[in-house]
C-alpha atoms as a PDB file:
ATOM      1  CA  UNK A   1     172.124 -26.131 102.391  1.00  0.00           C
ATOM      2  CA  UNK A   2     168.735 -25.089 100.594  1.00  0.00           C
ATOM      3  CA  UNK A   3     168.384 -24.224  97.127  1.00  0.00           C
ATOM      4  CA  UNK A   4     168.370 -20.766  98.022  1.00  0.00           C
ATOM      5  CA  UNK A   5     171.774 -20.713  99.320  1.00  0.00           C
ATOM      6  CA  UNK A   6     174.765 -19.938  97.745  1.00  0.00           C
ATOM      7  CA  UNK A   7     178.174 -21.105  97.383  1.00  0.00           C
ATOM      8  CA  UNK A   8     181.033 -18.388  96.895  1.00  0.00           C
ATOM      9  CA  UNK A   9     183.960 -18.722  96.085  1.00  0.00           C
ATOM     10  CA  UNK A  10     186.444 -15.682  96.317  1.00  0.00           C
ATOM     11  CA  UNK A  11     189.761 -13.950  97.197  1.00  0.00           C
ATOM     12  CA  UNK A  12     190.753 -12.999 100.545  1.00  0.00           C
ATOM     13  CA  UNK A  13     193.192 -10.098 100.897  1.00  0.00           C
ATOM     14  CA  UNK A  14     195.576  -9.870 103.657  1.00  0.00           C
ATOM     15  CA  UNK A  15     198.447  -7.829 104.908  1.00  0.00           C
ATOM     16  CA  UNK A  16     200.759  -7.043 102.079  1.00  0.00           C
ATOM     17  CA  UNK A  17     198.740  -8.226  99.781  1.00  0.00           C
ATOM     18  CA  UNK A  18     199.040 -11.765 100.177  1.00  0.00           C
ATOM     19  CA  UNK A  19     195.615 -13.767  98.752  1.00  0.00           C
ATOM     20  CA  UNK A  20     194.538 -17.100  99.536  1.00  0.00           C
ATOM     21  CA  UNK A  21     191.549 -19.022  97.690  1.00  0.00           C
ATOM     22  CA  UNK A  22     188.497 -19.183  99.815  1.00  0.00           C
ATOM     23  CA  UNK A  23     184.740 -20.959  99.647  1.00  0.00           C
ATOM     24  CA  UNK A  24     181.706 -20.261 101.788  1.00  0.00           C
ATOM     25  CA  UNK A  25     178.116 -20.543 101.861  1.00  0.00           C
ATOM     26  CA  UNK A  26     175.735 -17.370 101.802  1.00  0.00           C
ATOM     27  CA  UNK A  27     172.279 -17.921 103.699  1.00  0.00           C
ATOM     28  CA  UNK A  28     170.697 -14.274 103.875  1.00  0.00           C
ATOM     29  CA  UNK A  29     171.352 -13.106 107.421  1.00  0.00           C
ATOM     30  CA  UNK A  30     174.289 -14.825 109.137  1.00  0.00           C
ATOM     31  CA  UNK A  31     176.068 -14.446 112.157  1.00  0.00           C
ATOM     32  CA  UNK A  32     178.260 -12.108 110.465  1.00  0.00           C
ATOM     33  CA  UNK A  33     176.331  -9.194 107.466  1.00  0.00           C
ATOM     34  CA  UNK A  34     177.631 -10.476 104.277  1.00  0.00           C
ATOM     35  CA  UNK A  35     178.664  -6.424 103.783  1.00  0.00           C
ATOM     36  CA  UNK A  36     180.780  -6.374 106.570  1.00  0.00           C
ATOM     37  CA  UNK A  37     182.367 -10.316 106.085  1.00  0.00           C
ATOM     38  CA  UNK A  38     183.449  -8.809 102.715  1.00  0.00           C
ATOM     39  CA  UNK A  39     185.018  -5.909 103.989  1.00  0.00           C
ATOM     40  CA  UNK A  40     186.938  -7.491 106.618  1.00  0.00           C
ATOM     41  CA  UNK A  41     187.968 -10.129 104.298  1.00  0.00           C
ATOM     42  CA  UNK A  42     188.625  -7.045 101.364  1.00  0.00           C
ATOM     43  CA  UNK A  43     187.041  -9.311  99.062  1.00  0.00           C
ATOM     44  CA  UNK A  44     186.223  -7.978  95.955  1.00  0.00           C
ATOM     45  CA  UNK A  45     182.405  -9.585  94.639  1.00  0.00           C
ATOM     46  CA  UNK A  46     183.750  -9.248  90.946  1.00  0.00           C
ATOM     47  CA  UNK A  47     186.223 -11.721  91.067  1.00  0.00           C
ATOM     48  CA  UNK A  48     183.628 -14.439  93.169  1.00  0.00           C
ATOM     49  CA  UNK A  49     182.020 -17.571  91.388  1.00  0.00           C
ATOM     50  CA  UNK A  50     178.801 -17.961  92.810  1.00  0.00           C
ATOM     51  CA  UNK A  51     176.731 -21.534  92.393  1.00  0.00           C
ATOM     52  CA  UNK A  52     173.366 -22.857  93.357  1.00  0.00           C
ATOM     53  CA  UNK A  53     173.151 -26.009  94.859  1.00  0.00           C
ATOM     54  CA  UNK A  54     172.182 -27.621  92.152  1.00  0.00           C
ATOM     55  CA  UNK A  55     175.498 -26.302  89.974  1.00  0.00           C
ATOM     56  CA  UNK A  56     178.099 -27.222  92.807  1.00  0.00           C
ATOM     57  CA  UNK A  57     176.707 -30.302  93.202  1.00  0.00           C
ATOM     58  CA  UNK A  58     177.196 -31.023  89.409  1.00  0.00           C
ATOM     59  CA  UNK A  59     180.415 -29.018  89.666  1.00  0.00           C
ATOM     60  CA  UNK A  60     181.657 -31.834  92.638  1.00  0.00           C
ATOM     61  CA  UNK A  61     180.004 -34.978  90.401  1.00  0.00           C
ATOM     62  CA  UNK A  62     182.051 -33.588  87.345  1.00  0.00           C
ATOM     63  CA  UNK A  63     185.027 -32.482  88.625  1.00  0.00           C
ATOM     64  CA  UNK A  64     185.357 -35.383  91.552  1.00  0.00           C
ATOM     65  CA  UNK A  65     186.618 -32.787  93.675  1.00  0.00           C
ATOM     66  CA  UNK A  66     185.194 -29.566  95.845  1.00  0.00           C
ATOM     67  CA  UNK A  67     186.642 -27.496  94.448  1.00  0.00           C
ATOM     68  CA  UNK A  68     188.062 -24.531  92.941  1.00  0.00           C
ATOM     69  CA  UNK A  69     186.840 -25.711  89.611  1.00  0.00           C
ATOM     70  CA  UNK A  70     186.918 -22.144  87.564  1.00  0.00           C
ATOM     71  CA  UNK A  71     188.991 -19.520  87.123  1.00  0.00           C
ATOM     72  CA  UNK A  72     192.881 -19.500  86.628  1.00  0.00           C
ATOM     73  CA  UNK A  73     193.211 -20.912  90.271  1.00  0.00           C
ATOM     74  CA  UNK A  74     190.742 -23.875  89.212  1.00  0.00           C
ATOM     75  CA  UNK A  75     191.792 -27.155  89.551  1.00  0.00           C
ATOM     76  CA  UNK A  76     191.458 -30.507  86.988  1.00  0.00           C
ATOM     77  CA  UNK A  77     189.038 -33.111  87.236  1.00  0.00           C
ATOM     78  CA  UNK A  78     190.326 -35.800  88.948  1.00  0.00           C
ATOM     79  CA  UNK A  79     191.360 -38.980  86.877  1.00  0.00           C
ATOM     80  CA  UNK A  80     189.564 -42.363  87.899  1.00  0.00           C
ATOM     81  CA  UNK A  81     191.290 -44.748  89.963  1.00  0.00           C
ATOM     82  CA  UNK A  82     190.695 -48.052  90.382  1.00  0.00           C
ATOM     83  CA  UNK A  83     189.389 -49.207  93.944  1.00  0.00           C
END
């Protein structure tokens, strides 16, 4: 991953509208165009998170986890165990 790509994180729709939390990476021109990966997916960009590198990387550090961190589907930081 390069700084110039980005992490999503969005909704997927499915058949009778049943949603499920998803998290990719967007690098410019992939195997699939982004415009069409969103419409088969019906996601909706308003309700993404998008990162840099750099913030999900501090987002992971923080949080001790990858993830969702934001949003009403976001998940705690993780408490510190002892090894």
């Amino acid at each position: 991953m390069t700084e110039r790509t980005k992490s999503q994180r969005g909704k997927m729709r499915r058949q009778k509208g049943v949603r499920w939390e998803l998290c990719w990476h967007e690098t410019g021109d992939g195997p699939i165009p982004k415009i069409l990966f969103y419409a088969l997916g019906r996601i909706d960009p308003e309700e993404c998170y998008r990162y840099t590198y750099a913030e999900a990387r501090q987002k992971c550090v923080e949080f001790g986890h990858f993830g969702p961190w934001d949003g009403p589907h976001g998940c705690p930081p993780l408490e510190p165990t002892e090894c």
